[in-house]
N, C-alpha and C. Protein backbone atom coordinates (compact mmCIF):
# COMPACT_ATOMS: atom_id res chain seq x y z
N UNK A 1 -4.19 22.00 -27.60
CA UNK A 1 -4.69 22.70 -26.44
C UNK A 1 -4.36 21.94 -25.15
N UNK A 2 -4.59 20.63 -25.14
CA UNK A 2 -4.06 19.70 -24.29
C UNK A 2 -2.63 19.94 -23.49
N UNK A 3 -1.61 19.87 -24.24
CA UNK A 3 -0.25 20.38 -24.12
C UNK A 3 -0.28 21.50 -23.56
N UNK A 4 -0.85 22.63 -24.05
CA UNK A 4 -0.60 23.86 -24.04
C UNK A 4 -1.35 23.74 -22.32
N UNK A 5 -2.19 23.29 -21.90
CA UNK A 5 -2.70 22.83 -20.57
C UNK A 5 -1.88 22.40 -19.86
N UNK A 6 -1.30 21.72 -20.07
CA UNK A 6 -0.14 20.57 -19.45
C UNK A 6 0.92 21.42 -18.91
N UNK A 7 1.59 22.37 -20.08
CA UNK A 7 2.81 23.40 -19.62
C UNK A 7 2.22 24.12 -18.67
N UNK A 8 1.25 25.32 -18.80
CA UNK A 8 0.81 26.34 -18.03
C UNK A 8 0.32 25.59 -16.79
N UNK A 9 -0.07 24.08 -16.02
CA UNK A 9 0.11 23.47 -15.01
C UNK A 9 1.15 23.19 -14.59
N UNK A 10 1.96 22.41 -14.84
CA UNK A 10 3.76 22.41 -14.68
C UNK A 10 4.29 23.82 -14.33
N UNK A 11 4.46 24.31 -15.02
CA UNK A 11 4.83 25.82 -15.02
C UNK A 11 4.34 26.35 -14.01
N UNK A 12 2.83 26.58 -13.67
CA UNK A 12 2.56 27.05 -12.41
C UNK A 12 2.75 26.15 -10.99
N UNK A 13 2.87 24.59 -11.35
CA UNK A 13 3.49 24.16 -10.07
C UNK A 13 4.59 24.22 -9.45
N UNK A 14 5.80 24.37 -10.96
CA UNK A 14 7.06 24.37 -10.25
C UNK A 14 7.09 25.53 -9.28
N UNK A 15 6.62 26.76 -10.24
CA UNK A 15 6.95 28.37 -9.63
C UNK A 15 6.43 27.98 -7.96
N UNK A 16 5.24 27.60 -7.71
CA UNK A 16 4.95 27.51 -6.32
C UNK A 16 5.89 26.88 -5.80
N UNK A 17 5.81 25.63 -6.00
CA UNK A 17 6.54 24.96 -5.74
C UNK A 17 8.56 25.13 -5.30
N UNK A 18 8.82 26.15 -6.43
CA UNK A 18 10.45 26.96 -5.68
C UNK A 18 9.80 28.31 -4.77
N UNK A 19 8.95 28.97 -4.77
CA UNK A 19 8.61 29.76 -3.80
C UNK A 19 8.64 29.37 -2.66
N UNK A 20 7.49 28.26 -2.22
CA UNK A 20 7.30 27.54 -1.51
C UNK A 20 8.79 27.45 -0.46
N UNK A 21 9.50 26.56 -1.61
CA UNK A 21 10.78 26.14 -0.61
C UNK A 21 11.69 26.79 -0.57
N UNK A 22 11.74 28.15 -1.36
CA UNK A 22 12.56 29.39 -0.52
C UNK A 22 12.07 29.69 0.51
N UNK A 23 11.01 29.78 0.91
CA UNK A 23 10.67 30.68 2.01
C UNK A 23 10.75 29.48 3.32
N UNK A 24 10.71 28.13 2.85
CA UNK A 24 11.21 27.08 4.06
C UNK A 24 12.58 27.50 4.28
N UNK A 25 13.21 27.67 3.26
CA UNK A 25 14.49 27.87 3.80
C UNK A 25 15.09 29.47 4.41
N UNK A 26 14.57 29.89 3.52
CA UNK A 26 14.38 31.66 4.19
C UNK A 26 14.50 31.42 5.68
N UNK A 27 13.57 31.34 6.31
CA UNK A 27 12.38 31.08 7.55
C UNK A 27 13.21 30.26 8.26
N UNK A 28 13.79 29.16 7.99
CA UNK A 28 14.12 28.14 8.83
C UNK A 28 15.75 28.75 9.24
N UNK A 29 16.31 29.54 7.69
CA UNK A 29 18.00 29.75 8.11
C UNK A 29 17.92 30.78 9.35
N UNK A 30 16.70 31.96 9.23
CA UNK A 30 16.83 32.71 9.52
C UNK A 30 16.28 32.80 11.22
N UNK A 31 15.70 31.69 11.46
CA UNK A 31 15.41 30.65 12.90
C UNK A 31 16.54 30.25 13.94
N UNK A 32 17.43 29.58 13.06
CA UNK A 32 18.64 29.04 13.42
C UNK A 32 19.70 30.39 13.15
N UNK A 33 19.91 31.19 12.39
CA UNK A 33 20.88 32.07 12.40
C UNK A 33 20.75 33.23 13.75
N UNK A 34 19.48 33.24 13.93
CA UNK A 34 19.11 34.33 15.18
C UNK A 34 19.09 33.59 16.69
N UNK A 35 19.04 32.38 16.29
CA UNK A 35 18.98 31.26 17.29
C UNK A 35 20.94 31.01 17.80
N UNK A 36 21.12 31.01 17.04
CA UNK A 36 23.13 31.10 17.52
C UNK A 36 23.39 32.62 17.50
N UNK A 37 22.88 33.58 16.93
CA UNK A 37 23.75 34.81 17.51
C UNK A 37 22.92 35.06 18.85
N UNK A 38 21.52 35.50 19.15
CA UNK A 38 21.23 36.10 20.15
C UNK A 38 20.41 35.18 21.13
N UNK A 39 20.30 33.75 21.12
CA UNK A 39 19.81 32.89 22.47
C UNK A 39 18.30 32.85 21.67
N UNK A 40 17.72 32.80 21.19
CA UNK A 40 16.48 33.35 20.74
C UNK A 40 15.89 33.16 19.20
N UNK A 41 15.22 32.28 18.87
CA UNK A 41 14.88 32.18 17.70
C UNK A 41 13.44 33.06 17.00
N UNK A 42 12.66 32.72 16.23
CA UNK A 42 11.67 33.00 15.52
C UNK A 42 10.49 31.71 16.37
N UNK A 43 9.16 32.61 17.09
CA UNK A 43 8.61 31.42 17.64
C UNK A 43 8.04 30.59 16.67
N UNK A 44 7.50 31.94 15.74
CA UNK A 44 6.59 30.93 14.34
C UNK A 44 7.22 30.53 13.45
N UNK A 45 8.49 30.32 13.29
CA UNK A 45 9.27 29.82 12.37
C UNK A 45 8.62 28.37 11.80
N UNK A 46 8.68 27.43 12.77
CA UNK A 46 8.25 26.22 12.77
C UNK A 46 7.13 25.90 12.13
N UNK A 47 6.10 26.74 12.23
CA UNK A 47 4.61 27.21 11.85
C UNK A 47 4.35 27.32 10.13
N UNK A 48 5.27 28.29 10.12
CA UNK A 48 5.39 28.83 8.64
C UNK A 48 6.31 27.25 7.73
N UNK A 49 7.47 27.03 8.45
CA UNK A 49 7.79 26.14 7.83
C UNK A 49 7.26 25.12 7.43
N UNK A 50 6.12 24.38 8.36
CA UNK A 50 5.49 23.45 7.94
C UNK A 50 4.58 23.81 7.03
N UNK A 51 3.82 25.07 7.00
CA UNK A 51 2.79 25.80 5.96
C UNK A 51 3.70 25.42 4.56
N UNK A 52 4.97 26.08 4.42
CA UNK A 52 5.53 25.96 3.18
C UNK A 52 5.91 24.96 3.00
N UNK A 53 6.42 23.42 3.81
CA UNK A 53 6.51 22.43 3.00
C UNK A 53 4.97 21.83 3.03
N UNK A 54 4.06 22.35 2.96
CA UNK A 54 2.77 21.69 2.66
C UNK A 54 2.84 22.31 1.22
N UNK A 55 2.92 23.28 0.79
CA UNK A 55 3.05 23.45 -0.40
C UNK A 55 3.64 22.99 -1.61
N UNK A 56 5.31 22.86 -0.76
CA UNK A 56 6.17 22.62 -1.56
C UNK A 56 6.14 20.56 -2.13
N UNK A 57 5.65 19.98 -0.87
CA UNK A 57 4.81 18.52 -1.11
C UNK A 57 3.72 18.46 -2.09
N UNK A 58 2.78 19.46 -1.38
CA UNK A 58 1.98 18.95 -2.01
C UNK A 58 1.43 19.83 -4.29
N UNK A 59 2.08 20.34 -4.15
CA UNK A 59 2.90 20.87 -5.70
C UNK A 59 3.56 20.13 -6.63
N UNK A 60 4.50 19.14 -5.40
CA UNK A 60 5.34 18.89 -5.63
C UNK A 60 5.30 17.51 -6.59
N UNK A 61 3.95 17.14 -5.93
CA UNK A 61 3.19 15.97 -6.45
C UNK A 61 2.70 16.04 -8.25
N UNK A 62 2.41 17.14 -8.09
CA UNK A 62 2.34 17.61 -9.27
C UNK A 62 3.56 17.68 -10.54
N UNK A 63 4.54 18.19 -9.86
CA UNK A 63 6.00 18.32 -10.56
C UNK A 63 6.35 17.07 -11.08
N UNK A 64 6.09 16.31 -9.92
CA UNK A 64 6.95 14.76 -9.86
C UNK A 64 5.94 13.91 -11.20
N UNK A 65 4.53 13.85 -11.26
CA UNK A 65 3.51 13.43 -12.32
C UNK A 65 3.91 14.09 -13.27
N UNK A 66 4.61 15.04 -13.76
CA UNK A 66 4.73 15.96 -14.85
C UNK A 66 5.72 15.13 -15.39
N UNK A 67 6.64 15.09 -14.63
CA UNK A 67 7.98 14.20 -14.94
C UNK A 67 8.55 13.22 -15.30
N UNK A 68 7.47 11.94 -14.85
CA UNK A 68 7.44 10.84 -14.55
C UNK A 68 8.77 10.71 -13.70
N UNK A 69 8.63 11.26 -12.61
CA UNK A 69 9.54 10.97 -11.32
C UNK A 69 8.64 10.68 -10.24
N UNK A 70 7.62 9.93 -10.33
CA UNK A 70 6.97 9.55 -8.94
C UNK A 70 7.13 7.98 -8.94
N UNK A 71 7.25 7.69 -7.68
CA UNK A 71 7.19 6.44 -7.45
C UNK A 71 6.45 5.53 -8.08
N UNK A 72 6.59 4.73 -8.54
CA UNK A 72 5.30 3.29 -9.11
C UNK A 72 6.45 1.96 -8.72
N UNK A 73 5.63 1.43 -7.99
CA UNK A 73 5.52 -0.34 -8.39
C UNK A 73 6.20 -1.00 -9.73
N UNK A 74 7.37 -1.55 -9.89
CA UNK A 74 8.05 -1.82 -11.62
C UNK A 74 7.97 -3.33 -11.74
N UNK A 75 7.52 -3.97 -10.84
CA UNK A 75 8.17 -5.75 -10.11
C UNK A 75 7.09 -6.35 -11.42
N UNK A 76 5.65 -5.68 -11.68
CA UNK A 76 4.52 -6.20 -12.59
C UNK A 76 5.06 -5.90 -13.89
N UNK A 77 5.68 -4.84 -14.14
CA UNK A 77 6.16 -4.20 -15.51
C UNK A 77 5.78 -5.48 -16.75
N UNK A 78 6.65 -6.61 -16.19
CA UNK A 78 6.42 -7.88 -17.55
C UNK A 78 5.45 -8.77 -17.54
N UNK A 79 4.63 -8.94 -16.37
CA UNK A 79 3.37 -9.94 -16.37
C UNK A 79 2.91 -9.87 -17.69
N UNK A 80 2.56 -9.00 -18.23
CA UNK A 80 0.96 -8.90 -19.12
C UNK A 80 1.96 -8.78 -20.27
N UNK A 81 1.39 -8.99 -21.25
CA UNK A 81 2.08 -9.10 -23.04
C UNK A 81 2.15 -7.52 -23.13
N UNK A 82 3.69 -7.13 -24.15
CA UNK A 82 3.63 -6.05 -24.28
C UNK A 82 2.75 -5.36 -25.23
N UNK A 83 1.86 -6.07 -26.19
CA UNK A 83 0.74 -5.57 -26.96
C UNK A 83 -0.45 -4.68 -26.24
N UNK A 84 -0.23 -5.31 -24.79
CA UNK A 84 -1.73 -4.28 -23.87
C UNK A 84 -1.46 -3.62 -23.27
N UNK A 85 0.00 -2.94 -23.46
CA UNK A 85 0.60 -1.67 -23.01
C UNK A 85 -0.20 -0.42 -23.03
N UNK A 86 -0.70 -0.14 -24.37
CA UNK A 86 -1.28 1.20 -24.94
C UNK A 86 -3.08 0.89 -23.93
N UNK A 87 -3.57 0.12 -23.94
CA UNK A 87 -4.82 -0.02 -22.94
C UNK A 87 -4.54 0.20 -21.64
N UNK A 88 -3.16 -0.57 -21.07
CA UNK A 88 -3.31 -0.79 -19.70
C UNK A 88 -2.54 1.02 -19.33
N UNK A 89 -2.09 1.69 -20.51
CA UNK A 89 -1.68 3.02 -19.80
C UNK A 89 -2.48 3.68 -19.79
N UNK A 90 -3.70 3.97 -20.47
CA UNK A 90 -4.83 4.61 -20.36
C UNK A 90 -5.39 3.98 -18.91
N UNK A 91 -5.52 3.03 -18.34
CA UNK A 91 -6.22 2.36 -17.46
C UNK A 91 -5.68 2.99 -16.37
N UNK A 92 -4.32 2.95 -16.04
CA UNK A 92 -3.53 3.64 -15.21
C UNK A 92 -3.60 5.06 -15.07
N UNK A 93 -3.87 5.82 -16.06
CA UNK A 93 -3.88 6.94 -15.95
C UNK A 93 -5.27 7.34 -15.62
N UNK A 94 -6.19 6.61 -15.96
CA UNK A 94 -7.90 7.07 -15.34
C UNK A 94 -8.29 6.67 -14.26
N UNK A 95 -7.11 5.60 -13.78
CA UNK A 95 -7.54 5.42 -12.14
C UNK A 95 -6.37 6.03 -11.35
N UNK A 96 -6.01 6.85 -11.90
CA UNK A 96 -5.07 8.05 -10.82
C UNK A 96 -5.40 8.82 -10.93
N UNK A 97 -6.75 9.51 -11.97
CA UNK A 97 -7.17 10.39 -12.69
C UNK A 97 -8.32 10.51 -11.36
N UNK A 98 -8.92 8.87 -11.64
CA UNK A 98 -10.11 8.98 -10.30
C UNK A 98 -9.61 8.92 -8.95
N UNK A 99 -8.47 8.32 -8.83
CA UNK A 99 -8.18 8.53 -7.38
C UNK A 99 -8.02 9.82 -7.04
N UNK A 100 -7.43 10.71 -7.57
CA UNK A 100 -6.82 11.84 -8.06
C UNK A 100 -8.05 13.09 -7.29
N UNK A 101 -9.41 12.92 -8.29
CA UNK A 101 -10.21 13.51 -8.13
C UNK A 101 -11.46 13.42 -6.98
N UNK A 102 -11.22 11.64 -6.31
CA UNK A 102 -11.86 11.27 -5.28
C UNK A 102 -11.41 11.92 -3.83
N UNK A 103 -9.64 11.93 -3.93
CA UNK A 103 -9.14 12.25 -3.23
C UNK A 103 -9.29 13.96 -2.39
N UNK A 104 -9.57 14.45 -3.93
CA UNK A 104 -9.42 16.26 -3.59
C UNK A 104 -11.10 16.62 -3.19
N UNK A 105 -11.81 15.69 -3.52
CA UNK A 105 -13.23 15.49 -2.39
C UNK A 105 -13.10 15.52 -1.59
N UNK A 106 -12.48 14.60 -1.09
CA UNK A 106 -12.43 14.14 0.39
C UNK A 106 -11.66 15.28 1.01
N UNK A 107 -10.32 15.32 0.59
CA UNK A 107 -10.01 16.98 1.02
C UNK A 107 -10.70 18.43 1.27
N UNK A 108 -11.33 18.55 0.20
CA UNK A 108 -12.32 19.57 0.07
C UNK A 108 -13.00 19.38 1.21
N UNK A 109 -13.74 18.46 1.61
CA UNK A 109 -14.78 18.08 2.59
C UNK A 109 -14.26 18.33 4.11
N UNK A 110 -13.28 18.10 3.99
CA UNK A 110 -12.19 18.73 5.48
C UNK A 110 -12.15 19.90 5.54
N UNK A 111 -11.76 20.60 4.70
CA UNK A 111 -11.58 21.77 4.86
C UNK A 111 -12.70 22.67 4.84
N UNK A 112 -14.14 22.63 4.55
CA UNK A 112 -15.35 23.30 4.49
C UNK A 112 -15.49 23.34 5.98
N UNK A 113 -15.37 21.55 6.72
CA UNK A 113 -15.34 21.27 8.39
C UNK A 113 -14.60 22.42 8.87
N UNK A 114 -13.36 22.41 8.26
CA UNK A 114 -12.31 23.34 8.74
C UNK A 114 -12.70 24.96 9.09
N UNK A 115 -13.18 25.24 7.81
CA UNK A 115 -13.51 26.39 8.00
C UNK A 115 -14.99 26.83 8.91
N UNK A 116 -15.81 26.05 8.80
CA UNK A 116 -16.82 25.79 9.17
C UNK A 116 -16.69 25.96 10.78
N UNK A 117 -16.10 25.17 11.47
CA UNK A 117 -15.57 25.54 12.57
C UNK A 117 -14.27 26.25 13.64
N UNK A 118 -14.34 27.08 12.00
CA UNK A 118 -13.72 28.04 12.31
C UNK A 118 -12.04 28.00 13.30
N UNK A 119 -11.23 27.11 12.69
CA UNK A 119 -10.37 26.21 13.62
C UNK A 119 -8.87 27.09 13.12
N UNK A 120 -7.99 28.03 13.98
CA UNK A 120 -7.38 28.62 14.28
C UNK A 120 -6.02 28.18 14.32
N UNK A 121 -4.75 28.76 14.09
CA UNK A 121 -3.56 28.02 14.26
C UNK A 121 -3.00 29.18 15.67
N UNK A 122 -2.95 28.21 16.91
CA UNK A 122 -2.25 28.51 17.93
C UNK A 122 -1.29 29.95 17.78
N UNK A 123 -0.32 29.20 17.33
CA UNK A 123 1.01 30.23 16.83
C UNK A 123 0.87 31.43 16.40
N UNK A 124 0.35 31.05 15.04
CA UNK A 124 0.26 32.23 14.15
C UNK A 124 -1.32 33.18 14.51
N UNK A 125 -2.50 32.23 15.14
CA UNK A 125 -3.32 33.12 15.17
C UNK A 125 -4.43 33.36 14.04
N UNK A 126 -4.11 32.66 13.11
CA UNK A 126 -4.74 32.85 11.83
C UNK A 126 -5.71 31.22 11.32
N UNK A 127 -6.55 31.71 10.60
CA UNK A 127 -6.90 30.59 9.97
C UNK A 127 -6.30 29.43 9.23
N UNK A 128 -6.75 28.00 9.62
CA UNK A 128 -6.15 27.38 8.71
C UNK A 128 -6.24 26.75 7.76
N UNK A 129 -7.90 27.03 7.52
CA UNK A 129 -8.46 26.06 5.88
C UNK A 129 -7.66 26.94 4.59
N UNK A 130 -7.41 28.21 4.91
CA UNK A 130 -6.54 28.33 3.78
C UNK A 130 -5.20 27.79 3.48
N UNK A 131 -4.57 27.35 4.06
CA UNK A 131 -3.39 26.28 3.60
C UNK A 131 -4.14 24.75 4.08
N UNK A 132 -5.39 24.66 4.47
CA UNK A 132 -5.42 23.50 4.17
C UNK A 132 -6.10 23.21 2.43
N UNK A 133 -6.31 24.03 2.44
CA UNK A 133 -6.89 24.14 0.52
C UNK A 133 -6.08 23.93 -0.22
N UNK A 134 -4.81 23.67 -0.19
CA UNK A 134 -3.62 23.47 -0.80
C UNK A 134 -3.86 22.01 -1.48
N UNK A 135 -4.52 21.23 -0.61
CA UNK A 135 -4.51 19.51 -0.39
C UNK A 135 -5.57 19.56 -1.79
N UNK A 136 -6.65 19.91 -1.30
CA UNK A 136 -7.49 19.51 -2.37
C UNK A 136 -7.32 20.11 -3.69
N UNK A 137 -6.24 21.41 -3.79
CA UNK A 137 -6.34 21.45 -5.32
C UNK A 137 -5.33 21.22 -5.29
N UNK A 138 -4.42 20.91 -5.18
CA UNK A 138 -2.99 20.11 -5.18
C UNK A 138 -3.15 18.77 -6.11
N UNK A 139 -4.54 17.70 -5.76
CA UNK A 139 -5.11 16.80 -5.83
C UNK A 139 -5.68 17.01 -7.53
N UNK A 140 -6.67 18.31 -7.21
CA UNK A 140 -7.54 18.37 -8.30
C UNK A 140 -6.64 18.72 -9.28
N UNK A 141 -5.53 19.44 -9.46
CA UNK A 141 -4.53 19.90 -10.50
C UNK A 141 -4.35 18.29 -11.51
N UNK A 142 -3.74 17.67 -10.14
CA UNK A 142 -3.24 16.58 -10.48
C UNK A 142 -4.02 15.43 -11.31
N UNK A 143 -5.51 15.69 -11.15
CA UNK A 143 -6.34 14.80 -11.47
C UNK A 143 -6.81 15.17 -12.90
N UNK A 144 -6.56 16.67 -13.08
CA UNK A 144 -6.63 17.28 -14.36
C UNK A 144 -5.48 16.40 -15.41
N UNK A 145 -4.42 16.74 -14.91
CA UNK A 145 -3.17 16.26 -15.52
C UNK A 145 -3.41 14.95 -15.82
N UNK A 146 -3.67 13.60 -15.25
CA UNK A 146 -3.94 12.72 -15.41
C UNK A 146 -4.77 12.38 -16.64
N UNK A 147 -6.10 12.75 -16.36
CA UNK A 147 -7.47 13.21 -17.37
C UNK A 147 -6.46 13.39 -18.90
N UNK A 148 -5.99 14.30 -18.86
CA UNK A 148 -5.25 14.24 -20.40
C UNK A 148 -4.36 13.85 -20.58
N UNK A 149 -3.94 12.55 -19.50
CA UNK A 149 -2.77 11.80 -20.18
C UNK A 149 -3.71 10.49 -20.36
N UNK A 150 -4.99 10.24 -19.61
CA UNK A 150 -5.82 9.43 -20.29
C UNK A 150 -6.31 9.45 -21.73
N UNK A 151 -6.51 10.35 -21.89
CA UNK A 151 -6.65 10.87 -23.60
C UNK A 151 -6.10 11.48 -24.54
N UNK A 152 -4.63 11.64 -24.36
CA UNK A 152 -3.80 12.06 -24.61
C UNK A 152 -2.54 11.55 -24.09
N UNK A 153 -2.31 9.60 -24.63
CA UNK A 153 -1.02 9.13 -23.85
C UNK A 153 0.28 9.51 -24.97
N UNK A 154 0.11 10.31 -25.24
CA UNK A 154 1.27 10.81 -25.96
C UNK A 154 1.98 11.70 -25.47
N UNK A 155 0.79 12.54 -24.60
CA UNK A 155 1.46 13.61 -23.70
C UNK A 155 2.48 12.93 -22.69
N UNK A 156 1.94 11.84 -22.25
CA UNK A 156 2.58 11.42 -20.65
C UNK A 156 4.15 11.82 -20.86
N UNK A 157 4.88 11.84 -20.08
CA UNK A 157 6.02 12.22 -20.10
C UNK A 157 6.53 10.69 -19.66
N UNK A 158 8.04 10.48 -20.73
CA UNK A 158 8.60 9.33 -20.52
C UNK A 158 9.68 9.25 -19.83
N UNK A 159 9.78 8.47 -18.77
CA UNK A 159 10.29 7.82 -17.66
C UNK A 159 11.84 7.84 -18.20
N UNK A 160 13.02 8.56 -18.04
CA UNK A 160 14.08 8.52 -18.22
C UNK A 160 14.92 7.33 -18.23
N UNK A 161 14.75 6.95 -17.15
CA UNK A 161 15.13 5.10 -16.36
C UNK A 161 14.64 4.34 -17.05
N UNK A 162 13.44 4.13 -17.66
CA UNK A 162 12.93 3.17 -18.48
C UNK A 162 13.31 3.62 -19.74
N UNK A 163 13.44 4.98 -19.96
CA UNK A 163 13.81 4.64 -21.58
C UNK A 163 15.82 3.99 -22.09
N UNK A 164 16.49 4.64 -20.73
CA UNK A 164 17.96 4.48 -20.50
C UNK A 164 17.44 2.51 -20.56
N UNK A 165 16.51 1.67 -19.91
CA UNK A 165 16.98 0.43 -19.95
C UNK A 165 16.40 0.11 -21.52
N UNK A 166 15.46 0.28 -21.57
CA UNK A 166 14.43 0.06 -23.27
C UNK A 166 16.48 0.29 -24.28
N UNK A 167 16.86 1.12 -24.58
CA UNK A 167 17.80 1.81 -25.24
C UNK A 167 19.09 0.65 -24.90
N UNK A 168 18.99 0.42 -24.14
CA UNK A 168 20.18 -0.90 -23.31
C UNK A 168 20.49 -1.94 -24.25
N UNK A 169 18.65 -2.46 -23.53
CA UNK A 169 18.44 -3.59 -24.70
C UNK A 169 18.39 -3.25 -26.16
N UNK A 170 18.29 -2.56 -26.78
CA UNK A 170 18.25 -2.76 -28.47
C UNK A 170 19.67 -2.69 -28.44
């Protein structure tokens, strides 16, 4: 069931996630294409574009954890004996799990402000705690995902680069 969790998250991040950055690019070609034929661009172009790479980031975060394509720190990799591997990846994964889930608090908590005072986007005219809601479940997705690679480090997905050097050496 775990897994089967894991895909239908992935799966629904990527899809946002290429939506997302069609419509940056949609939006942005179609800014600049009207912008060289007739003197004159799209005013909210800019608007929308940043809306959709908030998506396409913050999704994206998601994609990249799915993958093991996010950045980490490798310089510690050999400090510790390789026997406390299987502990110290659970450890790692429940404190990204909690950062994860501390984080989309704190988000959440902005955006209630947000809406709360009722805070408007210039341009477009429209509200903006709804794309700011992106942040906090962007966060909380992510903190899910984590959660069952804490208890489930079988799921984690393995690091391509590390397995290409692991494969080197033997």
């Amino acid at each position: 069931m775990a897994e089967k969790i894991l895909n239908k998250l992935t799966q629904f991040e990527k899809w946002i996630t290429f939506a997302a950055f069609m419509i940056l690019v949609t939006v942005m070609f179609a800014d600049v294409a009207l912008r060289e034929l007739t003197g004159a661009g799209l005013h909210w172009s800019r608007q929308i574009g940043v809306y959709a790479n908030l998506f396409v980031v913050m999704f994206g975060l998601g994609v990249a954890s799915s993958e093991a394509a996010h950045l980490r720190p490798k310089f510690a990799d050999n400090w510790l004996p390789k026997t406390w591997e299987p502990f110290l990846e659970r450890c790692q994964e429940g404190l990204m799990f909690v950062f994860c889930l501390l984080f989309s608090i704190v988000a959440a908590q902005v955006v209630i402000e947000t809406f709360d005072d009722n805070v408007q986007s210039i341009v477009l005219r429209i509200a903006i705690w709804p794309f700011q809601a992106i942040i906090p479940l962007a966060f909380f997705l992510t903190s899910i995902r984590h959660l069952i690679y804490t208890f489930y480090p079988s799921l984690r997905p393995i690091n391509n680069a590390t397995e290409e050097l692991v494969s080197e050496e033997v």
